[in-house]
Protein backbone atom coordinates (compact mmCIF):
# COMPACT_ATOMS: atom_id res chain seq x y z
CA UNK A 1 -15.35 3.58 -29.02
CA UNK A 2 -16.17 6.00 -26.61
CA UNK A 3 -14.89 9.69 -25.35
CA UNK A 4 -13.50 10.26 -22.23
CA UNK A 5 -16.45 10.20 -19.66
CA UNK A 6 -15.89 10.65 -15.83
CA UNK A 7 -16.59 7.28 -14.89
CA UNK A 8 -13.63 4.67 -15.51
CA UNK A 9 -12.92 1.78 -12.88
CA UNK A 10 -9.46 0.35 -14.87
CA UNK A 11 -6.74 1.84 -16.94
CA UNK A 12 -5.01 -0.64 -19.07
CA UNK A 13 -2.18 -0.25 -21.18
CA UNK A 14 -0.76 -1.69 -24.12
CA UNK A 15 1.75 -0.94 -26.91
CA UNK A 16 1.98 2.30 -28.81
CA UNK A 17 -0.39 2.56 -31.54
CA UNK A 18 -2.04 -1.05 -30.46
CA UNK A 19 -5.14 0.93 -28.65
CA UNK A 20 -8.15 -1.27 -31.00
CA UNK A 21 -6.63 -4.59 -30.39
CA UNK A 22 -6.03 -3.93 -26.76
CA UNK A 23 -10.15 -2.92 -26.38
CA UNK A 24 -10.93 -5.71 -28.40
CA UNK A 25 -8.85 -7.81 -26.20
CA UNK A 26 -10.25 -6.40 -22.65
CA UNK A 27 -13.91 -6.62 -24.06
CA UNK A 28 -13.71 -10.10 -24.79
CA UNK A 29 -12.45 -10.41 -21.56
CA UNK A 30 -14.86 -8.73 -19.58
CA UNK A 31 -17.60 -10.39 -21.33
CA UNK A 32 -16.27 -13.59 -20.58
CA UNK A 33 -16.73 -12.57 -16.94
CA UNK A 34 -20.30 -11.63 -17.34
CA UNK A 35 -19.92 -7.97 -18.41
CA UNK A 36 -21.17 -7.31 -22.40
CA UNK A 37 -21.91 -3.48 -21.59
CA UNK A 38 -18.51 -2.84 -20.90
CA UNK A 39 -17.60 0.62 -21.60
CA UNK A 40 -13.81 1.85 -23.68
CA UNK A 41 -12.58 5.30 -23.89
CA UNK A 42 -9.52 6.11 -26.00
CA UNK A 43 -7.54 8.68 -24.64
CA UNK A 44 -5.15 11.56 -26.32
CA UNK A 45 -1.91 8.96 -25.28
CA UNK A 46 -1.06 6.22 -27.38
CA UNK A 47 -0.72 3.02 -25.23
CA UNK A 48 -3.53 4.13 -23.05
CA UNK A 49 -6.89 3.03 -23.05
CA UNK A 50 -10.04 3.51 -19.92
CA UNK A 51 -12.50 1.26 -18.87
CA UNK A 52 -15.90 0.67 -17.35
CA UNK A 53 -16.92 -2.30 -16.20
CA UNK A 54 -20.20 -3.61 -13.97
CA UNK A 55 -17.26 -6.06 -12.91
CA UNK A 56 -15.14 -5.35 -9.67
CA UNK A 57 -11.78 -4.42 -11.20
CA UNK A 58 -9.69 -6.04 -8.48
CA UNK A 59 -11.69 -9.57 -9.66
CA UNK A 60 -11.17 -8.55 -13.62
CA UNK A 61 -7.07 -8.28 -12.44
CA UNK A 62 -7.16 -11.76 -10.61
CA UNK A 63 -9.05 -13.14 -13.50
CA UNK A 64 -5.90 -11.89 -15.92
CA UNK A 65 -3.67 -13.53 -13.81
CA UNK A 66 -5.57 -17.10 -13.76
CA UNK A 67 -5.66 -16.64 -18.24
CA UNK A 68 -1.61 -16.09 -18.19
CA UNK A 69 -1.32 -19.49 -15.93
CA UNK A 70 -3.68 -21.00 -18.19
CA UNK A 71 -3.51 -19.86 -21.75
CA UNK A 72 -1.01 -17.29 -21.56
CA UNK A 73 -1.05 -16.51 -25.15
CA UNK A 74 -4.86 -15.10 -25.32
CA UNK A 75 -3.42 -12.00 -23.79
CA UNK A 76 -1.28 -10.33 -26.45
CA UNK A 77 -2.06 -6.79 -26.24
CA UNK A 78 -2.81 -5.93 -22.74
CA UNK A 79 0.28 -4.50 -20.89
CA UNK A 80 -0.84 -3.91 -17.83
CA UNK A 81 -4.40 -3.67 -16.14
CA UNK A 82 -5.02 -1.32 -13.48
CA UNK A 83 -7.79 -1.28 -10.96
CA UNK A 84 -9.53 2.22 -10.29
CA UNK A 85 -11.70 2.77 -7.20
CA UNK A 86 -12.33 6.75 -7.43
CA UNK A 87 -12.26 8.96 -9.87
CA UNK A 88 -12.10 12.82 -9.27
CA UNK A 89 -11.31 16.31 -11.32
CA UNK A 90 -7.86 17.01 -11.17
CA UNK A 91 -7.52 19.48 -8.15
CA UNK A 92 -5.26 18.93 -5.87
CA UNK A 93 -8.09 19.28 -3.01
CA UNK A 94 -10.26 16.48 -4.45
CA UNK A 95 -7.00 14.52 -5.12
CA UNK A 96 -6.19 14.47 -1.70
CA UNK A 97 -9.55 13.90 -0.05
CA UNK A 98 -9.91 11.18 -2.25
CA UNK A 99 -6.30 9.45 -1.40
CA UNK A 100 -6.96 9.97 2.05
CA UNK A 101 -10.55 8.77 2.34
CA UNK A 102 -9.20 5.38 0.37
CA UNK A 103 -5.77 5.17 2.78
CA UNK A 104 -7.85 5.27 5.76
CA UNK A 105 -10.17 2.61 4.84
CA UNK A 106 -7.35 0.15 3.85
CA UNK A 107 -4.38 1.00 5.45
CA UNK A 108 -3.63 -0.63 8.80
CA UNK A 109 -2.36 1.41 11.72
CA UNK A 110 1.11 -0.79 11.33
CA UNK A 111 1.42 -0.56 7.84
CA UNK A 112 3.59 0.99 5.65
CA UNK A 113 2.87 2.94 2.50
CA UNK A 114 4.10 5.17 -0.83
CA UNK A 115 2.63 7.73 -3.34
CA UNK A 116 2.64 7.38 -7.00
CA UNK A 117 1.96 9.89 -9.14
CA UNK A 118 1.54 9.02 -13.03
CA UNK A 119 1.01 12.43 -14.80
CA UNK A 120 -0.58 12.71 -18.48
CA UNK A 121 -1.67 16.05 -20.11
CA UNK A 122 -1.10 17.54 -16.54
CA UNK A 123 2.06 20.11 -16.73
CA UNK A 124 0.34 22.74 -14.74
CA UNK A 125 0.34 20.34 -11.76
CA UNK A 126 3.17 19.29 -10.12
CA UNK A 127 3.66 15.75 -8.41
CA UNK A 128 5.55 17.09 -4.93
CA UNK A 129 2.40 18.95 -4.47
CA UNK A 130 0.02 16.58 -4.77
CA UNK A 131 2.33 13.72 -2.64
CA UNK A 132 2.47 16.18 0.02
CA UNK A 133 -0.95 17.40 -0.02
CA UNK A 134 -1.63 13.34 0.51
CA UNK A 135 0.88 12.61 3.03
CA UNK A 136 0.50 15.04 5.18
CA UNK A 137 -3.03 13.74 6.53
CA UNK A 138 -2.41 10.18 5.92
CA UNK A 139 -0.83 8.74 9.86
CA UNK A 140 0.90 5.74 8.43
CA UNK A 141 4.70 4.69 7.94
CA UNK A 142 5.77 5.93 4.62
CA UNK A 143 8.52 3.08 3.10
CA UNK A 144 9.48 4.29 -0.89
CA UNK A 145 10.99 0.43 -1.13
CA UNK A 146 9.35 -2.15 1.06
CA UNK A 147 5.86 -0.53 1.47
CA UNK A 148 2.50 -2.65 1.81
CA UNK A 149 0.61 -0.42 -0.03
CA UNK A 150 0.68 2.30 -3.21
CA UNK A 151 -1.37 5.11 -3.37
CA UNK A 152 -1.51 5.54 -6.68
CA UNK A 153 -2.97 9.10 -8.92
CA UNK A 154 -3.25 8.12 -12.28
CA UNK A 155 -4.14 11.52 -13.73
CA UNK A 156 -5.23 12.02 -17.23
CA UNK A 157 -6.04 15.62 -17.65
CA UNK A 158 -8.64 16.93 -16.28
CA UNK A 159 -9.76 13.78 -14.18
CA UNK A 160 -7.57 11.57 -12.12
CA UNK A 161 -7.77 8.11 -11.07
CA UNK A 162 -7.08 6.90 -7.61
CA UNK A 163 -6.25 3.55 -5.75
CA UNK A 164 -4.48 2.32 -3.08
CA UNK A 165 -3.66 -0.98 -3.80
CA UNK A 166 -1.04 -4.04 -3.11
CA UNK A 167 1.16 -4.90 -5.24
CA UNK A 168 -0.56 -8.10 -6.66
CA UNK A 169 -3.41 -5.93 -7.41
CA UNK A 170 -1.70 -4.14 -10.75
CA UNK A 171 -1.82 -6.92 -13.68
CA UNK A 172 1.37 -7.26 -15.59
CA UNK A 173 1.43 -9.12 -18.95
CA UNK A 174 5.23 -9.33 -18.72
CA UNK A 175 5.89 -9.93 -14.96
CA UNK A 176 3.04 -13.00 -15.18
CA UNK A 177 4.40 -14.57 -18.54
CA UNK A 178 8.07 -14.05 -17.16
CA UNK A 179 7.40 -16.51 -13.88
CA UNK A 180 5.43 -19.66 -15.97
């Protein structure tokens, strides 16, 4: 479909080597929701595919949710479906002020939270660096275990995807079609 481009609001994933059924899949999907300019870039990892949508990716992951309890089986090839609300160049400055901008927003003073680092085509990086680069600005209880919300860096290279999000907010093929 398309090359890597700056601007992706969801990472989904799906099974090795499964990458053109998967974006046919999440196409169909989004244009069922009103969105037929949605945009698919392939990445160098097998499994992993980025989206653009007009669509608010927190909606598009509800939506996936509502198809499993319906008709579970029109979702064959999406894994999991993962809302992006920044993207940034993978620098451990703009990684931060982007974490910390997004923790502030949605974080309540008496909430807990955790950093997740998913690294791909990143070895010069290192994770510790970047969770303590977030942490140490972000005034909020940090729980590993029962935490209200995940900071999550999905970095992909050279650009990295952020979100802090709940965790009904990641879509899980598995974890939906395992409580029907």
């Amino acid at each position: 479909m398309h090359r890597l481009d700056t601007r992706f609001n969801i990472l989904v994933t799906t099974f090795r080597y499964s990458e053109h059924n998967a974006s046919n899949e999440i196409v169909e999907l989004l244009k069922n929701l009103g969105d037929d300019n949605a945009k698919i870039f392939y990445t160098r990892i097998s499994g992993l595919l980025l989206c653009y949508t007009n669509l608010d990716p927190f909606i598009v992951v509800n939506h996936l949710y509502s198809i499993v309890q319906e008709e579970p089986w029109r979702i064959r090839y999406i894994l999991r479906c993962i809302p992006i609300e920044d993207v940034v160049n993978t620098r451990i400055e703009e990684i931060s002020a982007s974490c910390v901008r997004l923790a502030r927003a949605k974080i309540g003073m008496h909430e807990s939270f955790r950093i997740t680092v998913e690294k791909r085509f990143a070895s010069d990086i290192h994770s510790m660096d970047i969770i303590r680069a977030v942490a140490q600005h972000i005034d909020r209880k940090i729980d590993l275990k029962h935490y209200d919300w995940n900071i999550l860096i999905e970095i992909v290279g050279d650009k990295s995807g952020i979100s802090v999000l709940k965790q009904k907010d990641v879509f899980s093929s598995v974890k939906a079609k395992r409580y029907l």
